[in-house]
PDB file of N, CA and C in Angstrom:
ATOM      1  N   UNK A   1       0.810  -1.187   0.000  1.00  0.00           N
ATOM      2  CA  UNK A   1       0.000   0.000   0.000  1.00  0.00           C
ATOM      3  C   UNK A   1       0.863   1.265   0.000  1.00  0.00           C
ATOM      4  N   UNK A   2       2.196   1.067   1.104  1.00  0.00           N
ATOM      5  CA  UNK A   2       3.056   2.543   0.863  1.00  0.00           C
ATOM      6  C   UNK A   2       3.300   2.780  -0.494  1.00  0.00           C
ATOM      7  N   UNK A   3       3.645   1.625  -1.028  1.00  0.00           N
ATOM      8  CA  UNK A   3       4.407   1.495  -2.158  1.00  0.00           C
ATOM      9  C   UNK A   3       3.569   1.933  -3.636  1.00  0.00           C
ATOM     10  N   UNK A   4       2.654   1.768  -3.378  1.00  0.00           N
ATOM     11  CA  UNK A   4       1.466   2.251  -4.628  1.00  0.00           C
ATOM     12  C   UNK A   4       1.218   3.779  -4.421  1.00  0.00           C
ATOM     13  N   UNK A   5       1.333   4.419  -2.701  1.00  0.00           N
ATOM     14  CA  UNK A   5       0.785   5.821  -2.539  1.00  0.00           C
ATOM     15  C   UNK A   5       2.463   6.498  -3.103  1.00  0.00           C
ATOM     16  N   UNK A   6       3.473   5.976  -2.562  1.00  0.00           N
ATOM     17  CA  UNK A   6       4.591   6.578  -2.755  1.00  0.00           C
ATOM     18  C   UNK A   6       4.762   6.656  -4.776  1.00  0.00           C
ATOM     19  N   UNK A   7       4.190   5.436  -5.292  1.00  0.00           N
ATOM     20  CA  UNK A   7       4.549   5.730  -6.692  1.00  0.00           C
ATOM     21  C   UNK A   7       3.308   6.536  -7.344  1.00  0.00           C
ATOM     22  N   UNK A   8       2.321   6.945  -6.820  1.00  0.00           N
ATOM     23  CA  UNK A   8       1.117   7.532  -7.007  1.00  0.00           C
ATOM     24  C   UNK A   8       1.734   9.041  -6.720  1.00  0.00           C
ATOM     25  N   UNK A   9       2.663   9.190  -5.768  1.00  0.00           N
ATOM     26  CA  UNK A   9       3.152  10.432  -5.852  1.00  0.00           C
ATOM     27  C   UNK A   9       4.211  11.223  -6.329  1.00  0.00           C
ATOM     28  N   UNK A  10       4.861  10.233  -7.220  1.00  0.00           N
ATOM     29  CA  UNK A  10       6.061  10.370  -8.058  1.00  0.00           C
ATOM     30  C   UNK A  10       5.812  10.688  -8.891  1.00  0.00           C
ATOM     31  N   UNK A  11       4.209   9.984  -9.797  1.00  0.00           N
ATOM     32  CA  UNK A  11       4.112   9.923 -10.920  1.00  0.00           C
ATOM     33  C   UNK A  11       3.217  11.572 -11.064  1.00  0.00           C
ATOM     34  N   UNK A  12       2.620  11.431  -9.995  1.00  0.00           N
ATOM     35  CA  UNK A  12       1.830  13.248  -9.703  1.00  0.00           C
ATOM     36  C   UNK A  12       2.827  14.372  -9.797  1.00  0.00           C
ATOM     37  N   UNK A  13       4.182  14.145  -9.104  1.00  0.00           N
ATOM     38  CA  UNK A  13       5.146  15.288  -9.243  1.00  0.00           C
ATOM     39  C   UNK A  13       6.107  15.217 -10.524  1.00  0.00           C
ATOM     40  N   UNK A  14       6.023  13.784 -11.452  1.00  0.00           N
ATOM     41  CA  UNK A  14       6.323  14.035 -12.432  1.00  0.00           C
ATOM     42  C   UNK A  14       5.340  14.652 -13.704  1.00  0.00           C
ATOM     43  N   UNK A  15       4.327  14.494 -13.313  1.00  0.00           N
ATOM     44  CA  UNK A  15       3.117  15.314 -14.462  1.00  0.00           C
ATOM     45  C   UNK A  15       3.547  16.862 -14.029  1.00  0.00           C
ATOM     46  N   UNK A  16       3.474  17.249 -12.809  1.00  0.00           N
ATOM     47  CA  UNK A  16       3.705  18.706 -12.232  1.00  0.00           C
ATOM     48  C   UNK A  16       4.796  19.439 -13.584  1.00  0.00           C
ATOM     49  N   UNK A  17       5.995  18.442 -12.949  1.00  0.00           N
ATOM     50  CA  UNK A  17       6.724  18.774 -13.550  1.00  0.00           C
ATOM     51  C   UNK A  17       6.966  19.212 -15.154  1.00  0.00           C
ATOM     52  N   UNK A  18       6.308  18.007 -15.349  1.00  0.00           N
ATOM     53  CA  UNK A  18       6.060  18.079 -17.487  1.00  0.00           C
ATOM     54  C   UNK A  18       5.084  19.403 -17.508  1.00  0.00           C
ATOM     55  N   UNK A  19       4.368  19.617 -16.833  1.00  0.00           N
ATOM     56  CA  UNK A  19       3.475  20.579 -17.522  1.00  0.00           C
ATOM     57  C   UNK A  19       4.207  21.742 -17.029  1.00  0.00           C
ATOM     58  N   UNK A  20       4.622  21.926 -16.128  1.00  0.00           N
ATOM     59  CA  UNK A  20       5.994  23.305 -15.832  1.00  0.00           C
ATOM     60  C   UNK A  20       7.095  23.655 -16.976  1.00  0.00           C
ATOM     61  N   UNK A  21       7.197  22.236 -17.222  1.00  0.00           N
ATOM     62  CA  UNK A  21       8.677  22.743 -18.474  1.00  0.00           C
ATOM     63  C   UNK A  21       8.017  23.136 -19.676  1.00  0.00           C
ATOM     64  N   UNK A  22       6.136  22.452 -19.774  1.00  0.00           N
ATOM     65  CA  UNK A  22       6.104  22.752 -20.888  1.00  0.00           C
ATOM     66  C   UNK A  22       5.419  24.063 -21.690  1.00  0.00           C
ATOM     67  N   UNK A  23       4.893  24.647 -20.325  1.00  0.00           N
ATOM     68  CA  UNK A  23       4.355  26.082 -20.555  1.00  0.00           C
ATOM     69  C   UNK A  23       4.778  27.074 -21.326  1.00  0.00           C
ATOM     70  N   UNK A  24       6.497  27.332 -21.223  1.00  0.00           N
ATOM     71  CA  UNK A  24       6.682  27.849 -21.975  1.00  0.00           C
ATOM     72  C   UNK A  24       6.603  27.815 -23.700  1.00  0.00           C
ATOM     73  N   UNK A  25       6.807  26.372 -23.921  1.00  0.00           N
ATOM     74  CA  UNK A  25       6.485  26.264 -25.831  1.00  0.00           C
ATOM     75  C   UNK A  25       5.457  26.275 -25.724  1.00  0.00           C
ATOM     76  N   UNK A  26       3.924  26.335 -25.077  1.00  0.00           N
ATOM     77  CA  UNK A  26       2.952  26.435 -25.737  1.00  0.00           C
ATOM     78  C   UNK A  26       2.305  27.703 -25.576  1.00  0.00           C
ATOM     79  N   UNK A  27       3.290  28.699 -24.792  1.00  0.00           N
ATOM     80  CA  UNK A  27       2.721  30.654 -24.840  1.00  0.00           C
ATOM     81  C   UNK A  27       3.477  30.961 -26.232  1.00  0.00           C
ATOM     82  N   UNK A  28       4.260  30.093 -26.755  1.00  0.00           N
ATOM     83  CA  UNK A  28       4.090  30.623 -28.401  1.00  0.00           C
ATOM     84  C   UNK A  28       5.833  31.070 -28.410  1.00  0.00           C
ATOM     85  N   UNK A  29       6.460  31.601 -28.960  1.00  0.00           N
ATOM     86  CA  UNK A  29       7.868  31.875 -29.267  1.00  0.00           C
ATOM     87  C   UNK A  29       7.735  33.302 -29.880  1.00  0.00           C
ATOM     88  N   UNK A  30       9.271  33.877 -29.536  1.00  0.00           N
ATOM     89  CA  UNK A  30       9.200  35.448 -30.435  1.00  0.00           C
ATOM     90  C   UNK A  30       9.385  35.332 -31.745  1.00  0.00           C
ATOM     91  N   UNK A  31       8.919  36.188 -32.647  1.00  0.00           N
ATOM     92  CA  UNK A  31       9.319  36.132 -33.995  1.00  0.00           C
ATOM     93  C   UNK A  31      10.367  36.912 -34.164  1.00  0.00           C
ATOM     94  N   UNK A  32      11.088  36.696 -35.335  1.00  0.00           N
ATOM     95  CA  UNK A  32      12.642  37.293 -35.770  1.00  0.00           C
ATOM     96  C   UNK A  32      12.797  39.044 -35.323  1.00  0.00           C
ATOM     97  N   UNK A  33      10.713  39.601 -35.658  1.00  0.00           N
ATOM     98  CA  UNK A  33      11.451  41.201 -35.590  1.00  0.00           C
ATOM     99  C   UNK A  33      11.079  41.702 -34.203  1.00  0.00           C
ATOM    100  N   UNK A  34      10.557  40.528 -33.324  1.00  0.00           N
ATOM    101  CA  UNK A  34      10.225  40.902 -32.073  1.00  0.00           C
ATOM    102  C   UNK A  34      11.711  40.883 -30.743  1.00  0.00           C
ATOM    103  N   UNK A  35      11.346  41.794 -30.132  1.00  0.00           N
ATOM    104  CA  UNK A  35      13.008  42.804 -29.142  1.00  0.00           C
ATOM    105  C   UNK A  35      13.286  41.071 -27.970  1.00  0.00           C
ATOM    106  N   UNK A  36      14.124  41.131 -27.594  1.00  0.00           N
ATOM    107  CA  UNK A  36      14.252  40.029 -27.109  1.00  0.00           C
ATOM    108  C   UNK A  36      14.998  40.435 -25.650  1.00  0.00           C
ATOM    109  N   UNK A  37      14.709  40.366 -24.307  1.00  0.00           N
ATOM    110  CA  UNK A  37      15.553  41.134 -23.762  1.00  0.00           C
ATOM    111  C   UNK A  37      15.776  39.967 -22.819  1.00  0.00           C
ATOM    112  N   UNK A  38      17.480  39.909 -22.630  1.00  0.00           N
ATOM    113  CA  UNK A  38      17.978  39.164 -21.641  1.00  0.00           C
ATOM    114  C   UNK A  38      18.548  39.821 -20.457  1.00  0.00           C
ATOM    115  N   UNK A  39      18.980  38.747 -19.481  1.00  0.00           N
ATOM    116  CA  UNK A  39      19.382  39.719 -18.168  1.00  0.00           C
ATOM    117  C   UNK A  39      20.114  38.472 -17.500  1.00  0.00           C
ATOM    118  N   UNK A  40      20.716  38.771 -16.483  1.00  0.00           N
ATOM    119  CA  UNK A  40      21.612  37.964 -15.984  1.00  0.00           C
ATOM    120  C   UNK A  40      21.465  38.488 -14.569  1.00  0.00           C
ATOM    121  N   UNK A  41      21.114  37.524 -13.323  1.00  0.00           N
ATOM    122  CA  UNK A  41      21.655  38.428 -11.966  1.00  0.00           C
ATOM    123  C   UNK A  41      23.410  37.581 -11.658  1.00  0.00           C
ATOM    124  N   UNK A  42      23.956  38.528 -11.201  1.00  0.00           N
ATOM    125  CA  UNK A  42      25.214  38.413 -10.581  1.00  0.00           C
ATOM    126  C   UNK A  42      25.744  39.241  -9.517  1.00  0.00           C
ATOM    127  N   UNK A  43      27.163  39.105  -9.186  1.00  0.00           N
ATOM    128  CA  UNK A  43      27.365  39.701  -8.020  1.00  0.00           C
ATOM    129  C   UNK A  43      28.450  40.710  -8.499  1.00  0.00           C
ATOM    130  N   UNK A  44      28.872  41.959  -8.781  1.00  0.00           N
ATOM    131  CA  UNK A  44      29.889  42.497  -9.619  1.00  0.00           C
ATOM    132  C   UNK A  44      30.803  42.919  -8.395  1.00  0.00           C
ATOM    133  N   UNK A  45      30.514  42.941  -7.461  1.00  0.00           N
ATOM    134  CA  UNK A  45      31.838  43.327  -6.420  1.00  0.00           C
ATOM    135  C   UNK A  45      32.313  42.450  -5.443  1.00  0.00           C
ATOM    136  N   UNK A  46      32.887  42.256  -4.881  1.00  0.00           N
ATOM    137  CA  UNK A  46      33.594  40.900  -3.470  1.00  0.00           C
ATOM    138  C   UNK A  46      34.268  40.164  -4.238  1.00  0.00           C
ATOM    139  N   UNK A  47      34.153  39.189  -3.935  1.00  0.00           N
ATOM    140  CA  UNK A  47      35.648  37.870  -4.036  1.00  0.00           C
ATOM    141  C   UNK A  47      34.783  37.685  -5.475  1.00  0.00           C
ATOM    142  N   UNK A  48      33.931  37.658  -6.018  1.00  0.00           N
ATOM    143  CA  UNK A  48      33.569  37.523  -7.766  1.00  0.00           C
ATOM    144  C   UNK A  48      34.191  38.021  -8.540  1.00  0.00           C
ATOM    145  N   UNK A  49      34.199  39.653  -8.159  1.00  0.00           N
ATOM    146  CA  UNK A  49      34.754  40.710  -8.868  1.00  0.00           C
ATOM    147  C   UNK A  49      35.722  40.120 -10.043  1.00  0.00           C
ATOM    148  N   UNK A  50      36.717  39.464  -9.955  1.00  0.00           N
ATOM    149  CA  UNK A  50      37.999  39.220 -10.605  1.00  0.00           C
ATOM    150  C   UNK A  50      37.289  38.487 -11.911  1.00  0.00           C
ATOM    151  N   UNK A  51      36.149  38.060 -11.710  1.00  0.00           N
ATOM    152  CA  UNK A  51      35.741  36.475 -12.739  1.00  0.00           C
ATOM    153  C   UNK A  51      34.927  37.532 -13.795  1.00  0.00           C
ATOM    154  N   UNK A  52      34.576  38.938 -13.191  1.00  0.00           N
ATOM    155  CA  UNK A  52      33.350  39.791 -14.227  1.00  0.00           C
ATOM    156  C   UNK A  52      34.132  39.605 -15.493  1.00  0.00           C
ATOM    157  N   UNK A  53      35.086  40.064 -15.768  1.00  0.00           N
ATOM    158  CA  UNK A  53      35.599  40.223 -16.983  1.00  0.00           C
ATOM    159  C   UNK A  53      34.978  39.394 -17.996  1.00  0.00           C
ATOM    160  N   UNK A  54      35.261  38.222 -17.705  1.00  0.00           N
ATOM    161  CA  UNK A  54      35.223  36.942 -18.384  1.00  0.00           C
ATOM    162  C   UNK A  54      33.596  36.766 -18.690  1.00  0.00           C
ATOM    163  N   UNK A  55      32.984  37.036 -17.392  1.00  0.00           N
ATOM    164  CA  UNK A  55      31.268  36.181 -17.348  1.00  0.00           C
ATOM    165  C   UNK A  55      31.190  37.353 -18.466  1.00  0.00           C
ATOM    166  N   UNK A  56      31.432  38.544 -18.197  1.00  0.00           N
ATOM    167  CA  UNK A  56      30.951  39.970 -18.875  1.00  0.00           C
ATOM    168  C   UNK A  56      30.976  39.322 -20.489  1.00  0.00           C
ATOM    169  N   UNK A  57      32.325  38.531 -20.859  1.00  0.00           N
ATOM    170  CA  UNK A  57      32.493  37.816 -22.003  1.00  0.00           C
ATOM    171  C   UNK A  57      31.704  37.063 -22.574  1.00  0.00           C
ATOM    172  N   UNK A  58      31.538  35.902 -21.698  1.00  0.00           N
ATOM    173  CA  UNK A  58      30.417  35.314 -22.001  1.00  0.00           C
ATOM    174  C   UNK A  58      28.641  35.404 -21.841  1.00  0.00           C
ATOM    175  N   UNK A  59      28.630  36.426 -21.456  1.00  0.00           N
ATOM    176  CA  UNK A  59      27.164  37.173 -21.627  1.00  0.00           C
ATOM    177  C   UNK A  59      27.487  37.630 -23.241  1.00  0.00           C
ATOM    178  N   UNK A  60      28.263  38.466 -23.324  1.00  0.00           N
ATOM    179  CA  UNK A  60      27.996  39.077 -24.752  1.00  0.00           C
ATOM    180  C   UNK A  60      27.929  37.834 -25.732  1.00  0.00           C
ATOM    181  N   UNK A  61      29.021  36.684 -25.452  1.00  0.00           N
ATOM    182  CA  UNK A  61      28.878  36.009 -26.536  1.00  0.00           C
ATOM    183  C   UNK A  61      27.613  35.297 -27.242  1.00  0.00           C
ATOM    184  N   UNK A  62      26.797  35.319 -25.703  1.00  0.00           N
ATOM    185  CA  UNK A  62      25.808  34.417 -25.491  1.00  0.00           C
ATOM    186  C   UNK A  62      24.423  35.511 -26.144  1.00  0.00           C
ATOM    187  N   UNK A  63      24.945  36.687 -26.002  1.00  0.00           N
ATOM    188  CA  UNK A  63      23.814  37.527 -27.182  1.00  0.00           C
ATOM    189  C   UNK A  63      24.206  37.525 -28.793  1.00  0.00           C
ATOM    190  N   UNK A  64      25.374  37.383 -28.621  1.00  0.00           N
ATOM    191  CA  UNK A  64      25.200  37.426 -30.362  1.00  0.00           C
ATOM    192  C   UNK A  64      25.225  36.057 -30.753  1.00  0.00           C
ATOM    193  N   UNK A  65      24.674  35.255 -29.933  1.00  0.00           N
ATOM    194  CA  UNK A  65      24.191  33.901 -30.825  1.00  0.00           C
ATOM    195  C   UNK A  65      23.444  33.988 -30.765  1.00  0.00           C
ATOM    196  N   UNK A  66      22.410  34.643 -29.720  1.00  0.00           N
ATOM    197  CA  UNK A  66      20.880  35.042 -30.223  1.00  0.00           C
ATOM    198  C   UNK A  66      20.549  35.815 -31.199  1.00  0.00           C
TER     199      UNK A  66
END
């Protein structure tokens, strides 16, 4: 009996799940001339500081492949 409620609730938090990831493809996608705006949170000052350069790098790169 645990064993049927416990897989009864796996299989419930795996539906959760599918329909979470899948919300986004079915609100539709931007088209080519629509603005696209990305953002990143980070930390730009303390013991990070030294790594901005680089992330700063790979943010940009990561827009012009969009």
């Amino acid at each position: 009996m645990v064993l049927d409620r416990n897989l009864a609730q796996a299989c419930r938090l795996a539906l959760r799940a599918a329909i979470l990831i899948s919300l986004p493809l079915l609100a539709g996608s931007a088209r080519a001339e629509d603005e696209v705006k990305l953002g990143a949170l980070m930390d730009v000052t303390g013991p990070i500081a030294n790594f901005m350069p680089a992330l700063l790098a790979a943010q940009q790169l990561a827009v012009d492949e969009v």
